[in-house]
C-alpha atoms as a PDB file:
ATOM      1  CA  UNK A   1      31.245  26.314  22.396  1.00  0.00           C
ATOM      2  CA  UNK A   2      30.483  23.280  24.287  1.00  0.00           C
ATOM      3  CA  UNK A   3      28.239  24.770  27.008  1.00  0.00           C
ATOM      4  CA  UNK A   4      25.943  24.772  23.858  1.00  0.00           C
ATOM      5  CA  UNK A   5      25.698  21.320  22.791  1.00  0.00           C
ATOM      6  CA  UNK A   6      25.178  18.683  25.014  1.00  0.00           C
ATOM      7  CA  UNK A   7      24.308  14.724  23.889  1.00  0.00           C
ATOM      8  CA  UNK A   8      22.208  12.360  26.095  1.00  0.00           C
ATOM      9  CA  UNK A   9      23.775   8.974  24.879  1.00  0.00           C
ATOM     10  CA  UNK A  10      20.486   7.583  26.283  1.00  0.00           C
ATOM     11  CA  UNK A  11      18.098   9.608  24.349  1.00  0.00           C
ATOM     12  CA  UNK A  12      19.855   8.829  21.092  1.00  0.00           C
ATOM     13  CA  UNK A  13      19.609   4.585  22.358  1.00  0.00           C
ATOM     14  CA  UNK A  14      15.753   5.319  23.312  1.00  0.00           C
ATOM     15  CA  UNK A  15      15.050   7.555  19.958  1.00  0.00           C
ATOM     16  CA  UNK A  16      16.197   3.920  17.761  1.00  0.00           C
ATOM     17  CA  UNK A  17      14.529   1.955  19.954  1.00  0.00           C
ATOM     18  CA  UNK A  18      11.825   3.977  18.945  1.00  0.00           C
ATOM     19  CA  UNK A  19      12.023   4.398  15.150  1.00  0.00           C
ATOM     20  CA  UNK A  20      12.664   0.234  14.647  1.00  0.00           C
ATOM     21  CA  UNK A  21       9.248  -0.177  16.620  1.00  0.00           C
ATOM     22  CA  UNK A  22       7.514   2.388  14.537  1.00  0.00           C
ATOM     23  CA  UNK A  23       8.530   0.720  11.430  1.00  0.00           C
ATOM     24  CA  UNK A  24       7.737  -2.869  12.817  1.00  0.00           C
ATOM     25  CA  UNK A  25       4.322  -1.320  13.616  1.00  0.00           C
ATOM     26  CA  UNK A  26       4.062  -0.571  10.270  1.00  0.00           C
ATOM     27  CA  UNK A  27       4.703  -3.707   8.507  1.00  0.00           C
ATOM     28  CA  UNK A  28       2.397  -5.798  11.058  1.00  0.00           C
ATOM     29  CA  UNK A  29      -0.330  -4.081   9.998  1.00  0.00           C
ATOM     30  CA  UNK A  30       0.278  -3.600   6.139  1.00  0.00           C
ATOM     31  CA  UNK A  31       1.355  -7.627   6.962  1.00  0.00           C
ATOM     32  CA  UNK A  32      -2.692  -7.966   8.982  1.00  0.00           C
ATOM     33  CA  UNK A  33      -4.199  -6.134   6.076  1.00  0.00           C
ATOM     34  CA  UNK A  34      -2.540  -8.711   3.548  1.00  0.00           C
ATOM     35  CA  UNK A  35      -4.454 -11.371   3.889  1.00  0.00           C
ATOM     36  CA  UNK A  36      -7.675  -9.235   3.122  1.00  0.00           C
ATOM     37  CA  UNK A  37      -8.070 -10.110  -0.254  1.00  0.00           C
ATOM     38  CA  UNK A  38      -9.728  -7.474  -2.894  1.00  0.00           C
ATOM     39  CA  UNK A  39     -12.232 -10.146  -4.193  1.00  0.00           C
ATOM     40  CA  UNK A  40     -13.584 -10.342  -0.685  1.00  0.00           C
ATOM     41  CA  UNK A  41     -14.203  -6.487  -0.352  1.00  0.00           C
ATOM     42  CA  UNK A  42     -17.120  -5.865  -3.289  1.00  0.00           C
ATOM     43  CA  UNK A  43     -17.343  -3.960  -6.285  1.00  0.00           C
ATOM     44  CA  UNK A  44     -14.561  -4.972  -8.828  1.00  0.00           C
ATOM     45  CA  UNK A  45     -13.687  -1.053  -8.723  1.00  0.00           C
ATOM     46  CA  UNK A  46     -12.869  -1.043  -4.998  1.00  0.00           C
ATOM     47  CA  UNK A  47     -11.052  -4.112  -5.438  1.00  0.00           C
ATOM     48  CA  UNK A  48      -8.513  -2.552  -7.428  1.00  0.00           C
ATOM     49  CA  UNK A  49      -8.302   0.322  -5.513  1.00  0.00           C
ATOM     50  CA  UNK A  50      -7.441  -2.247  -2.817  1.00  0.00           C
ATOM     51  CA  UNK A  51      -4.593  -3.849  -4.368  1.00  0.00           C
ATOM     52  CA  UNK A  52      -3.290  -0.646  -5.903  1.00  0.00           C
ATOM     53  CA  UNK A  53      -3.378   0.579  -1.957  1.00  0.00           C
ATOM     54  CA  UNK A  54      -1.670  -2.552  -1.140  1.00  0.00           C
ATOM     55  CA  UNK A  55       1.308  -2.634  -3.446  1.00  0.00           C
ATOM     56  CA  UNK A  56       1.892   1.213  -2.811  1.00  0.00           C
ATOM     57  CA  UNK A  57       1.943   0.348   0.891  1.00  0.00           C
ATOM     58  CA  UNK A  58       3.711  -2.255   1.085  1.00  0.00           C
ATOM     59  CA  UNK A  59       6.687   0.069  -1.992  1.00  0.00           C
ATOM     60  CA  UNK A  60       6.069   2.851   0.534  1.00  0.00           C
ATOM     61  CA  UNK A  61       6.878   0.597   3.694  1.00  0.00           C
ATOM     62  CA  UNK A  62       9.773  -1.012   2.193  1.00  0.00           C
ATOM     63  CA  UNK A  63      11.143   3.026   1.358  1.00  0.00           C
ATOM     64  CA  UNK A  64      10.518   3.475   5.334  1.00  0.00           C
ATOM     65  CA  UNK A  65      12.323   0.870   6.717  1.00  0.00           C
ATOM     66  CA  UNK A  66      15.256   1.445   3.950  1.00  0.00           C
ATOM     67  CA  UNK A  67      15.337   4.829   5.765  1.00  0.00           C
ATOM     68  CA  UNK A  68      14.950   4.188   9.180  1.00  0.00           C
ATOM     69  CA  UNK A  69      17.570   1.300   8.568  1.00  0.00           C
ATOM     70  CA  UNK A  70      19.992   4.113   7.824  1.00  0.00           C
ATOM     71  CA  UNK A  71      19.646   6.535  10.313  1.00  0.00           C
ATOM     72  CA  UNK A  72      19.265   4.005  12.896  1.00  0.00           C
ATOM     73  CA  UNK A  73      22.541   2.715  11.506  1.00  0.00           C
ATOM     74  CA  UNK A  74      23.890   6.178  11.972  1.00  0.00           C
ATOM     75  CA  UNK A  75      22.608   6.904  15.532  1.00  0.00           C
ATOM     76  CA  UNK A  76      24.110   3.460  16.642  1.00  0.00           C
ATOM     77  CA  UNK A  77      27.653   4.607  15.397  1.00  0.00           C
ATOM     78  CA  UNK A  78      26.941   8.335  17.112  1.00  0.00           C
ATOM     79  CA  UNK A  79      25.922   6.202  20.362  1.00  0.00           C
ATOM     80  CA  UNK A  80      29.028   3.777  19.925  1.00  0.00           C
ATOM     81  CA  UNK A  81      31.631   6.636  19.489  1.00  0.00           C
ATOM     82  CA  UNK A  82      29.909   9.041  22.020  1.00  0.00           C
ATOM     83  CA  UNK A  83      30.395   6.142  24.789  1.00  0.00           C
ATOM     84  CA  UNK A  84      33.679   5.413  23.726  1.00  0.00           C
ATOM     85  CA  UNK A  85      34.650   9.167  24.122  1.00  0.00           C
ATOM     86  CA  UNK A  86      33.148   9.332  27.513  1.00  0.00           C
ATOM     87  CA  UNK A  87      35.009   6.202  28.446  1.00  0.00           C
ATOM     88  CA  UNK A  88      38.008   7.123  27.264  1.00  0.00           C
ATOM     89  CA  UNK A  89      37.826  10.551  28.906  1.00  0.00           C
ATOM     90  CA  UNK A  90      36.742   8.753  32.727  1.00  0.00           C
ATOM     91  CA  UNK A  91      40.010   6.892  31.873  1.00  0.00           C
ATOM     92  CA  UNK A  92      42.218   9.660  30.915  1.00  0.00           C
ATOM     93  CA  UNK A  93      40.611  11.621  34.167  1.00  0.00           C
ATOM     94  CA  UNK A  94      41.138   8.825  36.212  1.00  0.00           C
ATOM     95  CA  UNK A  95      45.166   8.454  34.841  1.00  0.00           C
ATOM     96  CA  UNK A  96      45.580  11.550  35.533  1.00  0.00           C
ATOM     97  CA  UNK A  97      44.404  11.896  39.083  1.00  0.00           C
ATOM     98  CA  UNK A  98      46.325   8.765  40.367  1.00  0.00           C
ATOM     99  CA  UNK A  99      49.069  10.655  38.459  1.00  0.00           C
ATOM    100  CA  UNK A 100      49.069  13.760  40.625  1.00  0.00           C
ATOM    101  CA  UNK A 101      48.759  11.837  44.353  1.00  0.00           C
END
């Protein structure tokens, strides 16, 4: 059973890395696009398309970093306790070979 699953501790570290800066990407440009107000885009129609857009942006954002908040929570417990397995396994390998000289 274990020749079939195999974790890369690293991949999991890189993958959050990756998620957080997605989501900050995100917010910096629903955060750029904030100061464009809907009075200074034209007709009043478009305007409040505009903040309509805006306010479910910035709801939808706020759902996506609630998210990613969570299962980056999760992958840094995974990546905690798969390091601390590995490191406790070196040590018990270790023990055990100073054991047997």
């Amino acid at each position: 059973m274990g020749d079939h699953f195999k974790t890369d501790i690293d991949q999991l570290a890189a993958f959050n890395k990756d998620l957080t800066e997605a989501h900050d990407s995100l917010e910096q440009v629903r955060q750029a696009l904030q100061h464009v107000r809907s009075d200074q885009v034209g007709t009043a129609e478009l305007d409040e398309a505009c903040d309509d857009f805006q306010e479910r942006w910035k709801y939808g954002n706020e759902q996506i970093k609630e998210r990613i908040g969570k299962v980056t929570e999760g992958l840094q417990q995974n990546t905690d306790n798969y390091r601390e397995i590995e490191t406790s396994l070196e040590e018990s390998f270790k023990r055990a070979a100073a054991a047997g000289k």
